[in-house]
PDB file of N, CA and C in Angstrom:
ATOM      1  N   UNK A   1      31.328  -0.140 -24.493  1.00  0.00           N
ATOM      2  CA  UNK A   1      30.151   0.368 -23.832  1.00  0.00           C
ATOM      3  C   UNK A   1      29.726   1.658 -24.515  1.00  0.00           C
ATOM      4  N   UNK A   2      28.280   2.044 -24.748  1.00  0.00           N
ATOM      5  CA  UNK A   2      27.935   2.777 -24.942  1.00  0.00           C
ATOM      6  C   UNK A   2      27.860   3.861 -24.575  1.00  0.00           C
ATOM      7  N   UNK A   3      28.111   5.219 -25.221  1.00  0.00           N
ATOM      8  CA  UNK A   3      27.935   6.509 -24.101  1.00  0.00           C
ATOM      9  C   UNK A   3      26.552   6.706 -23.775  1.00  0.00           C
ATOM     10  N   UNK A   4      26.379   6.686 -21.983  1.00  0.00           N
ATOM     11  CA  UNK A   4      25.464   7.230 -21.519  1.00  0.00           C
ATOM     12  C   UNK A   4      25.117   8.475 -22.183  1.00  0.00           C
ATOM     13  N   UNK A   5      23.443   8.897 -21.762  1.00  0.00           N
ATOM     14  CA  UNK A   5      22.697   9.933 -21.804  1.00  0.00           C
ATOM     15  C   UNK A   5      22.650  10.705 -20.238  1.00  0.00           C
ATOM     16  N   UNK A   6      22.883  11.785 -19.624  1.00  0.00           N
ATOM     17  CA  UNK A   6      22.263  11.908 -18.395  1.00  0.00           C
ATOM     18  C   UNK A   6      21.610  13.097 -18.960  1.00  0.00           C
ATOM     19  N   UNK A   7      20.196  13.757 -17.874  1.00  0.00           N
ATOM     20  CA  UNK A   7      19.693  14.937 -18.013  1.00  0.00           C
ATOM     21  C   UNK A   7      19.838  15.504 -16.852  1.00  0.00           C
ATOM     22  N   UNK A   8      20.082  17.051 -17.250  1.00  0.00           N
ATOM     23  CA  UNK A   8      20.440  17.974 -16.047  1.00  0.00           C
ATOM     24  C   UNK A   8      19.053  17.828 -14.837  1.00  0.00           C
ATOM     25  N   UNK A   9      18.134  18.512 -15.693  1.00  0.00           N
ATOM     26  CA  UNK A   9      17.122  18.525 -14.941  1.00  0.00           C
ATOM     27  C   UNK A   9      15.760  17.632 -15.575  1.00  0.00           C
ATOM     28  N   UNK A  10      15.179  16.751 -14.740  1.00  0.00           N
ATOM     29  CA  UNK A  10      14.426  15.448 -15.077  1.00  0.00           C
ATOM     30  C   UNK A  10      13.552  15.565 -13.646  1.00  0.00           C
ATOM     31  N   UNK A  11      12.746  14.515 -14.279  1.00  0.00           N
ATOM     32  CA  UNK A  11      11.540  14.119 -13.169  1.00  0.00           C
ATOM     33  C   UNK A  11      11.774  12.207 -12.956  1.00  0.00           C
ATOM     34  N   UNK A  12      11.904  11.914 -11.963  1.00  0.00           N
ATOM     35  CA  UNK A  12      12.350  10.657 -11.773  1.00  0.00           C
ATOM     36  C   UNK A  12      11.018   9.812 -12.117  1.00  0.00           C
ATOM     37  N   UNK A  13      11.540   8.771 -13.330  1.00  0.00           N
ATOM     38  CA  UNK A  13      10.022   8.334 -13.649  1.00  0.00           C
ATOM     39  C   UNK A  13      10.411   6.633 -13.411  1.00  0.00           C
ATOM     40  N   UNK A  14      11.704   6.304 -13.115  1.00  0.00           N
ATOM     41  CA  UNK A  14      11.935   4.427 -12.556  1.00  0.00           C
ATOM     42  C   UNK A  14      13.090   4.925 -11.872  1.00  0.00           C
ATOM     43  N   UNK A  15      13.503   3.395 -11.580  1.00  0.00           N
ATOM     44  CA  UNK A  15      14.900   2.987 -10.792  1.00  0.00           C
ATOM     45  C   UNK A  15      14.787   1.446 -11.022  1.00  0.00           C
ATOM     46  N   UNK A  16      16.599   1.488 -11.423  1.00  0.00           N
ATOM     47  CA  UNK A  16      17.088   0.267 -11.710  1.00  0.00           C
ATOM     48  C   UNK A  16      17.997   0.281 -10.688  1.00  0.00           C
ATOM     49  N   UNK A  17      18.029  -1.062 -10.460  1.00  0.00           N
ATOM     50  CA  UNK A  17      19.338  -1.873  -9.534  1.00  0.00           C
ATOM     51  C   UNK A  17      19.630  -2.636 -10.084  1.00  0.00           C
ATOM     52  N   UNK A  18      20.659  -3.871  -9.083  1.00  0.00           N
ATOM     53  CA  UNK A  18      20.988  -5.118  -9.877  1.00  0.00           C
ATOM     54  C   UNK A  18      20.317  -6.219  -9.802  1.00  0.00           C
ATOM     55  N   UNK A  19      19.315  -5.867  -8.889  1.00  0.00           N
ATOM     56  CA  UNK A  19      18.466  -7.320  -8.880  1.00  0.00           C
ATOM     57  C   UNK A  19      17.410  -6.695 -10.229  1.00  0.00           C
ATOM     58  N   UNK A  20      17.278  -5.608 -10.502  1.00  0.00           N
ATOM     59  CA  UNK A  20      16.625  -5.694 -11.716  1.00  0.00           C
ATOM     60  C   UNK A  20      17.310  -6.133 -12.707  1.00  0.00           C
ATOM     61  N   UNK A  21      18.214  -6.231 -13.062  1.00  0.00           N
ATOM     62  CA  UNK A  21      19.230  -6.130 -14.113  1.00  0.00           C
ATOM     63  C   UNK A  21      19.935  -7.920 -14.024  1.00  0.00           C
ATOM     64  N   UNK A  22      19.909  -7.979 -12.920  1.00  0.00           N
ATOM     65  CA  UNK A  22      19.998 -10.267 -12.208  1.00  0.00           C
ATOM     66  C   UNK A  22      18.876 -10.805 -13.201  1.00  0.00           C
ATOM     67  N   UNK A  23      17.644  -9.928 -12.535  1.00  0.00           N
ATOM     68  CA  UNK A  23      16.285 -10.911 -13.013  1.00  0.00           C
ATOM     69  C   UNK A  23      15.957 -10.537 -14.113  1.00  0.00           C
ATOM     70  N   UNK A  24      15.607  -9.504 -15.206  1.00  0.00           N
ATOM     71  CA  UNK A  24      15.806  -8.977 -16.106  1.00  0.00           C
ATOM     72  C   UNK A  24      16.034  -9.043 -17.502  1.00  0.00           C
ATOM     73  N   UNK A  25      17.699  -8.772 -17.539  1.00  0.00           N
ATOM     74  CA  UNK A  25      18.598  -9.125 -18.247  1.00  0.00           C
ATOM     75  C   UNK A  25      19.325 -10.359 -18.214  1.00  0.00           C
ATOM     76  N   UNK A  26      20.033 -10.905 -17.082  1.00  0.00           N
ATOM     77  CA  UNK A  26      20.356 -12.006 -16.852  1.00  0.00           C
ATOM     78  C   UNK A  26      19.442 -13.323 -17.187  1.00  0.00           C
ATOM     79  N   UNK A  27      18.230 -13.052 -16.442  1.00  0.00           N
ATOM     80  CA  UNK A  27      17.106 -14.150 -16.360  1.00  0.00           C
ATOM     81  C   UNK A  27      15.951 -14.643 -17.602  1.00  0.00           C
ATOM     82  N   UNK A  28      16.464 -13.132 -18.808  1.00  0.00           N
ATOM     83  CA  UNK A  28      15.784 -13.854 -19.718  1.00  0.00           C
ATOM     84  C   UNK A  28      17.239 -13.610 -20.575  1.00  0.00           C
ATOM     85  N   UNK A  29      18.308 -13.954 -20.359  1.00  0.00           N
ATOM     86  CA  UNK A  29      19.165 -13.729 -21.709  1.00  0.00           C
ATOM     87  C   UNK A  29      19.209 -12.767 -22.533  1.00  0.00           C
ATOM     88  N   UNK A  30      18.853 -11.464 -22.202  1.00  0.00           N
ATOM     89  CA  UNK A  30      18.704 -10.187 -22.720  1.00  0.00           C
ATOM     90  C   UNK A  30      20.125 -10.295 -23.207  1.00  0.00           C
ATOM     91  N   UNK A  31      21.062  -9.285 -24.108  1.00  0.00           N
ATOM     92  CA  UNK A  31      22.047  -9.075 -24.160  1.00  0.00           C
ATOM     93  C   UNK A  31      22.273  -7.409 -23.484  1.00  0.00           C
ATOM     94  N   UNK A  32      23.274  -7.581 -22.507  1.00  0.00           N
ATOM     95  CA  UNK A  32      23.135  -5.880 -21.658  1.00  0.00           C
ATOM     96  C   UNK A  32      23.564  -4.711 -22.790  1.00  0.00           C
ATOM     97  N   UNK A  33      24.465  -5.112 -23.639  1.00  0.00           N
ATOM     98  CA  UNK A  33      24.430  -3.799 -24.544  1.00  0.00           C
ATOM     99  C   UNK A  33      23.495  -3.592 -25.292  1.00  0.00           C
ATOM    100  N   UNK A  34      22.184  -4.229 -25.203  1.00  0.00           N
ATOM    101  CA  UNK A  34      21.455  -4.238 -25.945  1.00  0.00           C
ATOM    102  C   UNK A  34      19.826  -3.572 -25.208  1.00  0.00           C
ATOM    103  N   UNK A  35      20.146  -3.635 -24.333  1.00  0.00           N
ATOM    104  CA  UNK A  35      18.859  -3.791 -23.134  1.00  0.00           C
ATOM    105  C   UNK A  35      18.625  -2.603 -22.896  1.00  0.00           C
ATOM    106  N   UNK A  36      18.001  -1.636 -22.845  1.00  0.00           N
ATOM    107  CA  UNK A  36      17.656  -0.206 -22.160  1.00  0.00           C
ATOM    108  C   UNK A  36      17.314  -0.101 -21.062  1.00  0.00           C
ATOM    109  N   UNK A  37      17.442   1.199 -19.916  1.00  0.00           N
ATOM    110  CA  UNK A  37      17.303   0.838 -19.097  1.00  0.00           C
ATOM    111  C   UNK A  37      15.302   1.099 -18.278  1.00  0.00           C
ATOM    112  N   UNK A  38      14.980   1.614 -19.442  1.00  0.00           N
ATOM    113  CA  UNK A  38      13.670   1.668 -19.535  1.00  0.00           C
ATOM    114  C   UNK A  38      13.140   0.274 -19.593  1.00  0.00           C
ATOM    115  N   UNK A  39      13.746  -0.503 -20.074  1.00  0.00           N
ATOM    116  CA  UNK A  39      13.492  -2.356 -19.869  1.00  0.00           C
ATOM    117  C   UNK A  39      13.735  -3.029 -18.664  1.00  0.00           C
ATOM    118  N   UNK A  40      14.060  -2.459 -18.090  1.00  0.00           N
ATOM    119  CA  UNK A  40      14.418  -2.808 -16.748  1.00  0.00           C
ATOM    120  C   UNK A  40      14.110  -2.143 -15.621  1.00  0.00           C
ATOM    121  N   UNK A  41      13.487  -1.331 -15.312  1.00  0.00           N
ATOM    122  CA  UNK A  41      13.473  -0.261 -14.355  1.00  0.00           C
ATOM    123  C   UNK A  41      11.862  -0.299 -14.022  1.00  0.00           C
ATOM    124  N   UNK A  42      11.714  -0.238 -12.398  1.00  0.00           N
ATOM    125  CA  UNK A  42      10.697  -0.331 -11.774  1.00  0.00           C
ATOM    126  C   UNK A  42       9.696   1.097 -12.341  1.00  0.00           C
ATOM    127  N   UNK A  43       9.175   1.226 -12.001  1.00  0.00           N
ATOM    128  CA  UNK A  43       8.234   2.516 -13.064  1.00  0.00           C
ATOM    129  C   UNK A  43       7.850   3.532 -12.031  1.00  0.00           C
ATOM    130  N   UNK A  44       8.136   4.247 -11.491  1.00  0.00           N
ATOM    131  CA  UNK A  44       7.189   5.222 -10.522  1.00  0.00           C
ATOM    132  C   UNK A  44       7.706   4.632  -9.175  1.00  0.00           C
ATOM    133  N   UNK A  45       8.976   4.837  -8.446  1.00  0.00           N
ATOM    134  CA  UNK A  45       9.308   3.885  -7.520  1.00  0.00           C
ATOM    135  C   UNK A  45       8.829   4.580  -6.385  1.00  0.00           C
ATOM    136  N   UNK A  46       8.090   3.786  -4.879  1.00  0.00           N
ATOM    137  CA  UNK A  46       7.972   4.709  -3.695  1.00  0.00           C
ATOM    138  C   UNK A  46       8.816   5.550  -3.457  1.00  0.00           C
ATOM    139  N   UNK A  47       8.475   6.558  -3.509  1.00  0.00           N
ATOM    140  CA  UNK A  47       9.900   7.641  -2.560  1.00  0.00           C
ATOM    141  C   UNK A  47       9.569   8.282  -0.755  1.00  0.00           C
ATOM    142  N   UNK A  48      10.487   8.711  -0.942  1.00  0.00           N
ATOM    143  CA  UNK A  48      10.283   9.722   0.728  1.00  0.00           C
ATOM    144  C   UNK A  48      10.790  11.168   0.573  1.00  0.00           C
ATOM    145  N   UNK A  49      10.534  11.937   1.520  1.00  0.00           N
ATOM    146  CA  UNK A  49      10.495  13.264   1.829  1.00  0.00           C
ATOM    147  C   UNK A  49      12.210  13.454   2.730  1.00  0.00           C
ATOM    148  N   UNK A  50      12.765  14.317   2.637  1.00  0.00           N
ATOM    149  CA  UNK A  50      13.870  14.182   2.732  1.00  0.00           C
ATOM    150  C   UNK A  50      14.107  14.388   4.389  1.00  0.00           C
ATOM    151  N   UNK A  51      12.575  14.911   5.030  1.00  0.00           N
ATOM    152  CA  UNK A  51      12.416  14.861   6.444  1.00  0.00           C
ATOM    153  C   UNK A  51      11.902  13.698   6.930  1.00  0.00           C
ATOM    154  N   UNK A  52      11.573  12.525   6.140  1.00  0.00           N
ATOM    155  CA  UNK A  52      11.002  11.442   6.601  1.00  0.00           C
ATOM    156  C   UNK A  52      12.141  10.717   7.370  1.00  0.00           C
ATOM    157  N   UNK A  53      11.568  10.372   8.580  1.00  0.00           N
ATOM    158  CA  UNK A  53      12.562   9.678   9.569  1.00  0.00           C
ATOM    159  C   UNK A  53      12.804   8.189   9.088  1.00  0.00           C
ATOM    160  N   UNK A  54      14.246   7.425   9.411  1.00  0.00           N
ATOM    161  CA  UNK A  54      14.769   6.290   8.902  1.00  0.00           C
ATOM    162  C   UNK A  54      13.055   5.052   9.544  1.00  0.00           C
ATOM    163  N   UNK A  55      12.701   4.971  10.304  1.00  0.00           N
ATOM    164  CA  UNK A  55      12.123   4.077  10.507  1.00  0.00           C
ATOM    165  C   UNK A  55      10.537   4.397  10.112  1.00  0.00           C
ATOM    166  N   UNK A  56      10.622   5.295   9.901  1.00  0.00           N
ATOM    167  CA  UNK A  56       9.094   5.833   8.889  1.00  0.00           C
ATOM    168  C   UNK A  56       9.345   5.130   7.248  1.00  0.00           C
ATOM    169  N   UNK A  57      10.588   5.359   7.172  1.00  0.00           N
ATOM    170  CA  UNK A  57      10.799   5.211   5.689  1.00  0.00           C
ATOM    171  C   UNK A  57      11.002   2.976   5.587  1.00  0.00           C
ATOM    172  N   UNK A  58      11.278   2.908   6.724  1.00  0.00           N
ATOM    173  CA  UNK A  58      11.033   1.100   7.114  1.00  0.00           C
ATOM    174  C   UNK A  58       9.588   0.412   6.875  1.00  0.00           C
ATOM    175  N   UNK A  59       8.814   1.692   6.943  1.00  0.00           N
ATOM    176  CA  UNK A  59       7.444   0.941   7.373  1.00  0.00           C
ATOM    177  C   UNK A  59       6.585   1.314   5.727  1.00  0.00           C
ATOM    178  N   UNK A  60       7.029   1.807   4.481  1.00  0.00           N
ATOM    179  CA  UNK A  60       6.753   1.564   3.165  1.00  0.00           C
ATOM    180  C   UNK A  60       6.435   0.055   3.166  1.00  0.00           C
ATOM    181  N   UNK A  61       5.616   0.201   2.316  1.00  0.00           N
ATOM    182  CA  UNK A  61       5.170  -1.044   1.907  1.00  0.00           C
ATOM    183  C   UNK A  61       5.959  -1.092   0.187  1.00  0.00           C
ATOM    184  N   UNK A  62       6.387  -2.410   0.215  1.00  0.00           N
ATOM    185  CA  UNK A  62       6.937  -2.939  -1.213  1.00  0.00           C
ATOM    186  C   UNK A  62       7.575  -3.517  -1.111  1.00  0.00           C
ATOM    187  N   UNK A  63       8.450  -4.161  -2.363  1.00  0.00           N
ATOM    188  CA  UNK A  63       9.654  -5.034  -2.325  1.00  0.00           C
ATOM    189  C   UNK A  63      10.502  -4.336  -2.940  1.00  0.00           C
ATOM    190  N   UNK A  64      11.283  -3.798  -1.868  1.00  0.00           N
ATOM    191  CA  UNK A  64      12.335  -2.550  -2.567  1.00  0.00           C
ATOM    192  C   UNK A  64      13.343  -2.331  -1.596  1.00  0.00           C
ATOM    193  N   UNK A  65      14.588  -2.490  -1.700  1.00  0.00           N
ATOM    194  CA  UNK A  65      15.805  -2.562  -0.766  1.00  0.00           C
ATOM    195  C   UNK A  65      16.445  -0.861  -0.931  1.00  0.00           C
ATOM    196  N   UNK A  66      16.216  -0.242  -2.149  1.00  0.00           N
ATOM    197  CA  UNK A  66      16.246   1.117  -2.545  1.00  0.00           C
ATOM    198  C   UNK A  66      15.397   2.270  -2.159  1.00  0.00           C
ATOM    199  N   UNK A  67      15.317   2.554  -1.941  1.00  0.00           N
ATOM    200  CA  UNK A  67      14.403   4.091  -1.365  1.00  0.00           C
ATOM    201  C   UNK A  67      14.616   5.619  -2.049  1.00  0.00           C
ATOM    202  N   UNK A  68      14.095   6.103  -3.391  1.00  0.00           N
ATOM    203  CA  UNK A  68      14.470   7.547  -3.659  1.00  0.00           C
ATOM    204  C   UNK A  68      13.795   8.387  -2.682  1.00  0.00           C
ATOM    205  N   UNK A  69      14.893   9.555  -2.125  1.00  0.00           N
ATOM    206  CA  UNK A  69      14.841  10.343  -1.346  1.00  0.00           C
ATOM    207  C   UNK A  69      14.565  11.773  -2.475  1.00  0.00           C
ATOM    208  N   UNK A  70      13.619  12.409  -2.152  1.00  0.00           N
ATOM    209  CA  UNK A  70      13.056  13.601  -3.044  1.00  0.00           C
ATOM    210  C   UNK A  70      12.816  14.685  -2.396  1.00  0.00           C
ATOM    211  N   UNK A  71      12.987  16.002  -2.956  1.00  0.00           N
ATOM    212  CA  UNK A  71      12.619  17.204  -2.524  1.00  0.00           C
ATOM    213  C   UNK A  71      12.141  18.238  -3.943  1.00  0.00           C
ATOM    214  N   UNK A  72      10.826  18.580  -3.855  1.00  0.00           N
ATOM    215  CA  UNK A  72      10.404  19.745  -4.706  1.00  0.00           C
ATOM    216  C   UNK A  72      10.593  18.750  -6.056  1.00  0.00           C
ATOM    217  N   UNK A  73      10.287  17.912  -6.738  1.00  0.00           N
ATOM    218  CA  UNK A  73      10.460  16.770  -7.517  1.00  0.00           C
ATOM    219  C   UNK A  73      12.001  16.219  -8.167  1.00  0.00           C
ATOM    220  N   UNK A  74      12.746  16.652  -6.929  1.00  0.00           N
ATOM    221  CA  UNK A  74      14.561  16.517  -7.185  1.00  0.00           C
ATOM    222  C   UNK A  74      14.721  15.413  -6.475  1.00  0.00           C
ATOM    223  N   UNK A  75      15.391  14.659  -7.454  1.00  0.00           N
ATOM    224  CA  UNK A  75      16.186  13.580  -6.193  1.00  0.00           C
ATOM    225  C   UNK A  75      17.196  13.700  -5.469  1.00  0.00           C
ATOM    226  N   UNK A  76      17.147  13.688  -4.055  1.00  0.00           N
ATOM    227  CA  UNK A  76      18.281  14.055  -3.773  1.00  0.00           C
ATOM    228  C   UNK A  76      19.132  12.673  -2.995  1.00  0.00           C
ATOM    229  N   UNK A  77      18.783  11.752  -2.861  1.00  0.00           N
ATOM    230  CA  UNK A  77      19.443  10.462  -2.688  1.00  0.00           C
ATOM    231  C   UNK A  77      18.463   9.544  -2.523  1.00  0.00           C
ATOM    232  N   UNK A  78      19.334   8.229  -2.582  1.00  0.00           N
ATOM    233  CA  UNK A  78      18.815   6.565  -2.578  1.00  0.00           C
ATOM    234  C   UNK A  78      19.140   6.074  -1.544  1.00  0.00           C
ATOM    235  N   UNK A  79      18.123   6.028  -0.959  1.00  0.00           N
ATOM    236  CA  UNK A  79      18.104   5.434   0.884  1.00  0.00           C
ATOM    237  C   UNK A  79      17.986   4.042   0.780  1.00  0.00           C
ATOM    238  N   UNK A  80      19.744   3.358   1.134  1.00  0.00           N
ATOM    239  CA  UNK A  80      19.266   1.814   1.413  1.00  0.00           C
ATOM    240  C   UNK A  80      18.506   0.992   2.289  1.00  0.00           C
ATOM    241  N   UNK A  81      17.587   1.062   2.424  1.00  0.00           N
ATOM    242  CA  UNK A  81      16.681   0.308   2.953  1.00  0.00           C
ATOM    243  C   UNK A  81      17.220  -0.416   4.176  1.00  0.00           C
ATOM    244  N   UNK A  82      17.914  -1.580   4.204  1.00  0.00           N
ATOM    245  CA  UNK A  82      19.032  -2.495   4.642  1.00  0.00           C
ATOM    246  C   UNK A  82      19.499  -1.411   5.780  1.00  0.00           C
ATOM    247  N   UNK A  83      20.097  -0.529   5.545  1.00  0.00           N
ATOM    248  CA  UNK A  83      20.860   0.404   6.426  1.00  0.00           C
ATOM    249  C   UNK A  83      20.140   0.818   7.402  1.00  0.00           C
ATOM    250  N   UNK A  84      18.858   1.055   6.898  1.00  0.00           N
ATOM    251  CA  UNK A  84      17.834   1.781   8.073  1.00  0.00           C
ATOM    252  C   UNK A  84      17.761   0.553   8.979  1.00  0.00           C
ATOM    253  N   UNK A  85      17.477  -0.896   8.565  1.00  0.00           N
ATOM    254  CA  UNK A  85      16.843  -1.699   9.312  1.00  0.00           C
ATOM    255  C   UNK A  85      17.756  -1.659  10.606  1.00  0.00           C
ATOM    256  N   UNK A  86      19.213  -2.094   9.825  1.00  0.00           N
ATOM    257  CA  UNK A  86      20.360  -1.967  10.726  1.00  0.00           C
ATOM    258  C   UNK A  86      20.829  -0.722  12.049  1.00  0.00           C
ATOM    259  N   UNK A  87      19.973   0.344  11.332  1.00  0.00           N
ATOM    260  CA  UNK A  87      19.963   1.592  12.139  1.00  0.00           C
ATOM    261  C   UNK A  87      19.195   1.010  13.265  1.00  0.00           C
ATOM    262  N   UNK A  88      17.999   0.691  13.137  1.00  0.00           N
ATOM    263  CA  UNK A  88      16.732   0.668  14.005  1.00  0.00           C
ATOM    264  C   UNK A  88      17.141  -0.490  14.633  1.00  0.00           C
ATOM    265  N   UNK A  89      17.516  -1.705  14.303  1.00  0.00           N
ATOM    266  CA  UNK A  89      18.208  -2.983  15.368  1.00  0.00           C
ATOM    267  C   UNK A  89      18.858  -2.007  16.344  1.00  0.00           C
ATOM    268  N   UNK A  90      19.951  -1.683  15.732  1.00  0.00           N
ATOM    269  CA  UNK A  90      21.017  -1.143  16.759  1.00  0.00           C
ATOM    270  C   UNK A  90      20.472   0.043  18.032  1.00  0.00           C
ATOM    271  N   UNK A  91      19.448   0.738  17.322  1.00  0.00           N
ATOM    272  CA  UNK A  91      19.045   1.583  18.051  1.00  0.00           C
ATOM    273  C   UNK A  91      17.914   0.436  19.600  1.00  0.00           C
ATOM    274  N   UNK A  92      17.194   0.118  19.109  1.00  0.00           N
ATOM    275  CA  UNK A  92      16.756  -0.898  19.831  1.00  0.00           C
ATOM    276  C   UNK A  92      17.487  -1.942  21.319  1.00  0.00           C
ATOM    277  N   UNK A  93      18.661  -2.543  20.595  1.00  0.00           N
ATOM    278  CA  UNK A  93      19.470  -2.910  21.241  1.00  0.00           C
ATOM    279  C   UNK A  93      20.274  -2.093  22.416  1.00  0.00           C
ATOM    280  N   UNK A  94      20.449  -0.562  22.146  1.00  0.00           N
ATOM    281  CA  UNK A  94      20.930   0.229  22.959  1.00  0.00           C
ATOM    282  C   UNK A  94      19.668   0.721  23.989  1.00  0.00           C
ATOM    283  N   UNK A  95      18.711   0.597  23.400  1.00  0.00           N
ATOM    284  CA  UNK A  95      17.423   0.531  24.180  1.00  0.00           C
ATOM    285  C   UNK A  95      17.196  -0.297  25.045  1.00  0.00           C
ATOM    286  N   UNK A  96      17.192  -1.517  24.582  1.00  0.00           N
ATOM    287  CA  UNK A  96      17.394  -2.495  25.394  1.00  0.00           C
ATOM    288  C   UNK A  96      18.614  -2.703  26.612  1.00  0.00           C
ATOM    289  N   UNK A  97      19.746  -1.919  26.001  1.00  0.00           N
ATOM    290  CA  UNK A  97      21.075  -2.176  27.352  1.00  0.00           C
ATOM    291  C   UNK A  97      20.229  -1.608  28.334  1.00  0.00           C
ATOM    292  N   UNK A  98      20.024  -0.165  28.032  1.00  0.00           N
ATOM    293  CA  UNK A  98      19.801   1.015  28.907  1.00  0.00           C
ATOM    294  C   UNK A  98      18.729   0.027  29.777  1.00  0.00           C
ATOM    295  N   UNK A  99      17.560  -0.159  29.384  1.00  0.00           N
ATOM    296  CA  UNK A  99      16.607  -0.213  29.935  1.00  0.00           C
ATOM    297  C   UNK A  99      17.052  -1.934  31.281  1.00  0.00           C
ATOM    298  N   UNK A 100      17.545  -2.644  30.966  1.00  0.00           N
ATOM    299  CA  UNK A 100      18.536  -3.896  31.435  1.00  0.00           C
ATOM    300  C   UNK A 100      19.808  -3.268  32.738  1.00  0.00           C
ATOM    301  N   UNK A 101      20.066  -2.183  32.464  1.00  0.00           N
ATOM    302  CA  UNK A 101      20.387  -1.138  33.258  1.00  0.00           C
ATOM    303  C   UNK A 101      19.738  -0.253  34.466  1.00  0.00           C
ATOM    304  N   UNK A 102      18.737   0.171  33.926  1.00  0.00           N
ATOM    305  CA  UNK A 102      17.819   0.757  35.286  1.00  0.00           C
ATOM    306  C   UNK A 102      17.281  -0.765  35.843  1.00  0.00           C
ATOM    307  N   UNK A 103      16.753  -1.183  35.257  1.00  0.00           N
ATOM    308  CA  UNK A 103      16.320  -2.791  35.960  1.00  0.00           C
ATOM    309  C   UNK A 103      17.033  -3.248  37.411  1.00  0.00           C
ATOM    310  N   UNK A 104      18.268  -3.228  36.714  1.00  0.00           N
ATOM    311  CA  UNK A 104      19.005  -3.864  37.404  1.00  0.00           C
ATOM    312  C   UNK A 104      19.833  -2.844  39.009  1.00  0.00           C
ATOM    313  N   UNK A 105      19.596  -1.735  38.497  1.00  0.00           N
ATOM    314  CA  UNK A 105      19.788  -0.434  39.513  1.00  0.00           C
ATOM    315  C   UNK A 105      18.990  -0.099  40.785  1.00  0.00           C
ATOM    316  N   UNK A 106      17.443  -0.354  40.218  1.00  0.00           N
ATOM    317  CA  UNK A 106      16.214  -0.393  40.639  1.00  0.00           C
ATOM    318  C   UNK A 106      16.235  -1.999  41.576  1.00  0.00           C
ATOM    319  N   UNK A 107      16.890  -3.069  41.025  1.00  0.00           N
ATOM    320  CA  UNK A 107      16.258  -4.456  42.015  1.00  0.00           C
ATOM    321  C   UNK A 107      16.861  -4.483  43.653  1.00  0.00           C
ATOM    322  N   UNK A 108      15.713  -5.129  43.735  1.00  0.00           N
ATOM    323  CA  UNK A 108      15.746  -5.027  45.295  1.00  0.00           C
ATOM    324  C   UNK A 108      15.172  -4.021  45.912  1.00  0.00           C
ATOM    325  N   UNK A 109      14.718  -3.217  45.368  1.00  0.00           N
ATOM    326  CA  UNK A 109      13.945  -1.571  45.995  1.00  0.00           C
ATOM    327  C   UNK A 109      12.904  -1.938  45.791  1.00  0.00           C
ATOM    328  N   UNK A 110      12.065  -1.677  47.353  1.00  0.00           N
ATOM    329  CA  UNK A 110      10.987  -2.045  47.684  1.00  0.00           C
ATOM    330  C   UNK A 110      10.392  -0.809  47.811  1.00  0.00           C
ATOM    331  N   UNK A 111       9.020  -1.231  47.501  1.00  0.00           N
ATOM    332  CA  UNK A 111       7.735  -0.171  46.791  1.00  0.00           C
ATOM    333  C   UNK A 111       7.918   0.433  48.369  1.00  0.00           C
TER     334      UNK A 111
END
C-alpha cells in the first residue's frame, strides 16, 4: 500500500465511503492501488452545522448515509445518517409509551 498524503489544515472539497469505492472501483474494475481518491469521491458533500439537531440533519435531501459535520470550514465529524434515524425511531417510540400511558391513566374519566 501506498503512503497516504494527509493535510493539516484543508477545506473539505469530497467524501469517500465504501459504497463509493463498491460502485466505483469494484463496479468498473478499477484496480484500488491504482484509483485516487479524487476518482471516487462525491464532490462538495451536504454538510451540517455542528448545532444542527439529529433530526434536522434527517430531513437533508440526498443519497447519503454520511453526513460531514463542520465548524468555521473545519470538519469536525461524520454523522451517520442511519444512527440519527435510529435515534428518532427510538425517540418516537418512547413517545409513544408515554403517551399509551396517560391514555390509559386518564380512561374512564368523565368530562
Amino acid at each position: 500500500m501506498r503512503r497516504s498524503r494527509a493535510l493539516t489544515s484543508a477545506i473539505l472539497c469530497g467524501i469517500v465511503t465504501d459504497k463509493d469505492v463498491a460502485t466505483t472501483v469494484i463496479a468498473e474494475g478499477l484496480k484500488t492501488e491504482e484509483t485516487s481518491v479524487s476518482r471516487v469521491m462525491k464532490r462538495n458533500p451536504t454538510c451540517v452545522m455542528g448545532d444542527t439537531l439529529a433530526v434536522d440533519a434527517l430531513q437533508k435531501n440526498g443519497k447519503f448515509r454520511h453526513l460531514p459535520v463542520v465548524e468555521n470550514s473545519e470538519v469536525l465529524a461524520l454523522l451517520d445518517i442511519t444512527k440519527c434515524l435510529y435515534d428518532a425511531i427510538a425517540r418516537m417510540e418512547r413517545a409513544a409509551k408515554k403517551g399509551n400511558g396517560i391514555a390509559a391513566a386518564v380512561e374512564g374519566v368523565e368530562r
